[in-house]
Protein backbone atom coordinates (compact mmCIF):
# COMPACT_ATOMS: atom_id res chain seq x y z
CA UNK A 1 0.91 3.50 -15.06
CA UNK A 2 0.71 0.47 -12.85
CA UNK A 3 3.22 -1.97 -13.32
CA UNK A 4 1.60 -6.09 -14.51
CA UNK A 5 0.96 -8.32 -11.66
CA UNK A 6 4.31 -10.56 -10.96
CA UNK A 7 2.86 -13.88 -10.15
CA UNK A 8 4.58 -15.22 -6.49
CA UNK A 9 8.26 -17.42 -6.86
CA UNK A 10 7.97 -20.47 -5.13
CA UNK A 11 10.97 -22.78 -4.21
CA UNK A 12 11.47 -26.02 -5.99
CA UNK A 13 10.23 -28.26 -3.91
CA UNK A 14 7.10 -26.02 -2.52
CA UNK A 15 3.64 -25.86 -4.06
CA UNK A 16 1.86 -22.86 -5.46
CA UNK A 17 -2.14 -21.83 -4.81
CA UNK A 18 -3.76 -18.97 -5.51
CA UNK A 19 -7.30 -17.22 -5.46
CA UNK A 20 -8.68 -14.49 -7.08
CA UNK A 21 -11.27 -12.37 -6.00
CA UNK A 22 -13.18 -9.75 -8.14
CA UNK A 23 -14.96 -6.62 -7.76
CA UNK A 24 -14.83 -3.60 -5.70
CA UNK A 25 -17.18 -4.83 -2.63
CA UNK A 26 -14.40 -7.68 -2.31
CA UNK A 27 -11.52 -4.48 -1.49
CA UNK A 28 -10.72 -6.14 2.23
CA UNK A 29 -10.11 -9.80 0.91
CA UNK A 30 -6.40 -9.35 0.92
CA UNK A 31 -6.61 -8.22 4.33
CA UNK A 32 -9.53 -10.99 5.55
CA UNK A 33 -9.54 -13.86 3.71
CA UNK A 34 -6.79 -14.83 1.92
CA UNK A 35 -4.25 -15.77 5.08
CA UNK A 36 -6.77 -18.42 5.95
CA UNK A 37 -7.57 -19.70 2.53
CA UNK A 38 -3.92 -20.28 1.74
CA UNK A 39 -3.17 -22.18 4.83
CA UNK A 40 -5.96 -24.15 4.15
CA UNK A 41 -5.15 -24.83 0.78
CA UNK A 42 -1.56 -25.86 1.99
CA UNK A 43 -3.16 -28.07 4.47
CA UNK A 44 -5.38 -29.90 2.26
CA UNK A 45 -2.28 -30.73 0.23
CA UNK A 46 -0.50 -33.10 3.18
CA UNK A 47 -0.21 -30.75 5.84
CA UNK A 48 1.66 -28.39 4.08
CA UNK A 49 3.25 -25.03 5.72
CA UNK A 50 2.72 -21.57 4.27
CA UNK A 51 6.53 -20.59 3.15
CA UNK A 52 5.18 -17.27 1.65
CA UNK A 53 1.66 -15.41 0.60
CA UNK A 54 0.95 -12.45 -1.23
CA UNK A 55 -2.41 -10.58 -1.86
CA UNK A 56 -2.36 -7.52 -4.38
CA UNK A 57 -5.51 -5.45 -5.74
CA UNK A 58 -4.77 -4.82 -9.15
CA UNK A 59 -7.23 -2.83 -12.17
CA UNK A 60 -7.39 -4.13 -15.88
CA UNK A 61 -8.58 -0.08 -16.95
CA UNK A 62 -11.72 -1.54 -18.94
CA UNK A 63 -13.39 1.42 -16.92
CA UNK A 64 -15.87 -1.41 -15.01
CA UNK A 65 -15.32 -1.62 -11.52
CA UNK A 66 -16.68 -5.35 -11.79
CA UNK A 67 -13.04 -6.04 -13.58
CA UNK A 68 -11.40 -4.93 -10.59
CA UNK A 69 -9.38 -8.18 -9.02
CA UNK A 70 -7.43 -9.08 -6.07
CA UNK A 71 -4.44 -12.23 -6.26
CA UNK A 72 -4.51 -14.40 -3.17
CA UNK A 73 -1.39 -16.27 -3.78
CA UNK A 74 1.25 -18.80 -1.58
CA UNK A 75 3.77 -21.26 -1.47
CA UNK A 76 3.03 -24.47 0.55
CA UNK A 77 6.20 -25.75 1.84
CA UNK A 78 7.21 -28.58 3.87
CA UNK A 79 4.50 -31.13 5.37
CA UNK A 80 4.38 -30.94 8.97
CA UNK A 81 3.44 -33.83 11.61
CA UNK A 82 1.36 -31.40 13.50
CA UNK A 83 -1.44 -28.53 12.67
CA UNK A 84 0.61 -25.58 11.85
CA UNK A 85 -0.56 -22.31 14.00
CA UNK A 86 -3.19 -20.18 12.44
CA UNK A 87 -1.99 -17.60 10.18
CA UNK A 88 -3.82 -14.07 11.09
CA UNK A 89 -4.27 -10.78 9.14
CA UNK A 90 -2.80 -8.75 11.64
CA UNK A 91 0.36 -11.00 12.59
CA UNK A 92 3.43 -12.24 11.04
CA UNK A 93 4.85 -15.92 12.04
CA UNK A 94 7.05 -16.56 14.76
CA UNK A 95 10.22 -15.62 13.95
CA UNK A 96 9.45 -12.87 11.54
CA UNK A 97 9.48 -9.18 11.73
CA UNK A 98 6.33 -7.36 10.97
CA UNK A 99 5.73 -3.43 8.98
CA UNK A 100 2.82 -1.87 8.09
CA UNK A 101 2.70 0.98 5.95
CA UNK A 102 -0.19 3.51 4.65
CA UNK A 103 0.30 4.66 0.87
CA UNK A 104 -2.31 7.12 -1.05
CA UNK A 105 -3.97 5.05 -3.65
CA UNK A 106 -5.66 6.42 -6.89
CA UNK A 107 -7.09 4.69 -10.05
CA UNK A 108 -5.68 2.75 -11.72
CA UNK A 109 -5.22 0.74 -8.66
CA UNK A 110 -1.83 -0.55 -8.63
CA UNK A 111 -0.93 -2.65 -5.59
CA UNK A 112 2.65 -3.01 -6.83
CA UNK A 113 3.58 0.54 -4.56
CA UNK A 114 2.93 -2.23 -1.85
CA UNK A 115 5.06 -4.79 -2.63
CA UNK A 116 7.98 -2.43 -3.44
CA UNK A 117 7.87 -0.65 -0.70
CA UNK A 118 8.32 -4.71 1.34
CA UNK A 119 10.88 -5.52 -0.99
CA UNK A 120 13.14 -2.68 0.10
CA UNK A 121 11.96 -3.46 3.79
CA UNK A 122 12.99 -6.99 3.67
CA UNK A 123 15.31 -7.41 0.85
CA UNK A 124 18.07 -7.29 2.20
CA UNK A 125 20.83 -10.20 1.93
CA UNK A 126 19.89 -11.54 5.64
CA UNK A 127 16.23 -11.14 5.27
CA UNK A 128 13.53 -12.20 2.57
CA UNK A 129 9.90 -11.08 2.25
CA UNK A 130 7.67 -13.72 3.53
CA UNK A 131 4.03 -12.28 3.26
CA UNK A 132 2.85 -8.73 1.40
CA UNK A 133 -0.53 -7.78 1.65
CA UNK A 134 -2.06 -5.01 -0.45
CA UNK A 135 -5.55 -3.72 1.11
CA UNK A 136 -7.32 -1.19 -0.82
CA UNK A 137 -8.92 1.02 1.64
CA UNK A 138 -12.17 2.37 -0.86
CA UNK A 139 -13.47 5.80 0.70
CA UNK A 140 -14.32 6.94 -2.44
CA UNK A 141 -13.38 10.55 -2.60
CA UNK A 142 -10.50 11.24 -5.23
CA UNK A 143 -7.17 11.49 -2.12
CA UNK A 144 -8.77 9.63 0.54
CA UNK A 145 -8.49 6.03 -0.31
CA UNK A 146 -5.35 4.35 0.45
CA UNK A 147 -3.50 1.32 0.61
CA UNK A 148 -2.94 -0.40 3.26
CA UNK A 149 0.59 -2.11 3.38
CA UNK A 150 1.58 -5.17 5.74
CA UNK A 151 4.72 -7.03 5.56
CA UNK A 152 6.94 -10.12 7.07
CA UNK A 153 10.59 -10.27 6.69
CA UNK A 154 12.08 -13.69 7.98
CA UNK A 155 16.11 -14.13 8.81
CA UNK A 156 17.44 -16.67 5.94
CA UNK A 157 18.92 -19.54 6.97
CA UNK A 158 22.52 -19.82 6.67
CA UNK A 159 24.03 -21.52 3.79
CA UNK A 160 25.58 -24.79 3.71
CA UNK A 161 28.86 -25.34 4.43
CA UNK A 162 31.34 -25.58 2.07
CA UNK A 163 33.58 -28.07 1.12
CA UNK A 164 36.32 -26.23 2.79
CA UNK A 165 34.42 -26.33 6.35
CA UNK A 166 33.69 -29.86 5.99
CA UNK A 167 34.78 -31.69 8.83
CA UNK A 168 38.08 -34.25 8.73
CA UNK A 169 38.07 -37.43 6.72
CA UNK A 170 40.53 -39.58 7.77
CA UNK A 171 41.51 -41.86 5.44
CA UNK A 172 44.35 -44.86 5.69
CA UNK A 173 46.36 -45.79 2.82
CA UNK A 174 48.31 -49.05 2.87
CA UNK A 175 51.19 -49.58 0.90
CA UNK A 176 53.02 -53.04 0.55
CA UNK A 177 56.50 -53.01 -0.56
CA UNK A 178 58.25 -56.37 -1.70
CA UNK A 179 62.31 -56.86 -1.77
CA UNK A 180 64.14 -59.01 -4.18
CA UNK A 181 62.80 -62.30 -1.95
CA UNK A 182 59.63 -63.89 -2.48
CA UNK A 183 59.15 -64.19 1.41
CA UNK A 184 60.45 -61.39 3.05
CA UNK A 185 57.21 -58.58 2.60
CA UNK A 186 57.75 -55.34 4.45
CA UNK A 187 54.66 -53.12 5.17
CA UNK A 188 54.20 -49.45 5.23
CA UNK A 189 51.16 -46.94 6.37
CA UNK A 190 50.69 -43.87 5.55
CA UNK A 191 47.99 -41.28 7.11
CA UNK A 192 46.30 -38.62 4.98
CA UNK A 193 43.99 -36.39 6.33
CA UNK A 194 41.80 -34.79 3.84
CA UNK A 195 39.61 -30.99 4.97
């Protein structure tokens, strides 16, 4: 029984498209279309980066292969001064590590094998998934068809620091002390450094 779709997490401060596409002759989208229609929707949204993408076939079971659906989803991230580079099918971003897998695939189509099998890849604490794509490979004979399975793990960044690796603060604290006489005023400083 194939899990329901999970719709893509997006960070606070990113933006979240998406596209559907439906019916069995539209099987490769995931794989064709849908890197290029999300950077383009990030990029009609102030030059936006893609921060993550998704694509997943997915079958309601109303029998009609007309109901069948692909998700085309991403997360637009920062704006960026320049173009970004072109996001392919067949490549992950700079910086990221790429898998590709081949898993059997059988009615009811379930695309979430795909994105499993990525999670484990890439989830990990150093590493987050940064692009699954589900591509239903349609031969038609019951044990032929297959999915196929790309993936992009990206390092995460390190954390902030924490108060405790701050660097010094210096800060000076005077303190005036007065004797008995209205004129004589003796003065005292005192350094405490703060981490």
């Amino acid at each position: 029984m194939p899990r329901a779709e999970a719709v893509l997490q997006c960070a606070a401060n990113e933006r979240y498209v998406s596209k559907t596409y439906k019916g069995v002759w539209q099987l490769t989208q995931c794989e064709d279309s849908c890197p290029s229609e999300i950077q383009s929707l990030c990029q009609k949204d102030n030059n936006r980066v893609v921060s993550k993408m998704k694509c997943n076939w997915w079958d309601p079971r109303t029998g009609d292969t007309r109901d069948e659906y692909a998700t085309c989803e991403g997360c637009c991230g920062e704006s960026s001064s320049s173009p970004p580079p072109a996001i392919t099918k067949d490549q992950c971003q700079s910086g990221e590590r790429s898998k590709t897998y081949s898993l059997p695939a059988s009615r009811p189509w379930n695309c979430g094998l795909c994105e499993d099998k990525c999670k484990a890849e890439c989830g990990t604490m150093e590493e987050e998934l940064t692009r699954e794509m589900c591509a239903l490979m349609y031969v038609g004979e019951p044990g032929d068809n297959t999915y196929k399975c790309r993936c992009c793990c990206k390092t995460k960044p390190p954390p902030p620091p924490s108060c405790c690796d701050c660097c010094p603060t210096e800060v000076n604290v005077q303190i005036s002390i007065k004797s008995g006489q209205a004129t004589s005023t003796s003065s005292q400083t005192k350094q405490v450094i703060t981490y």
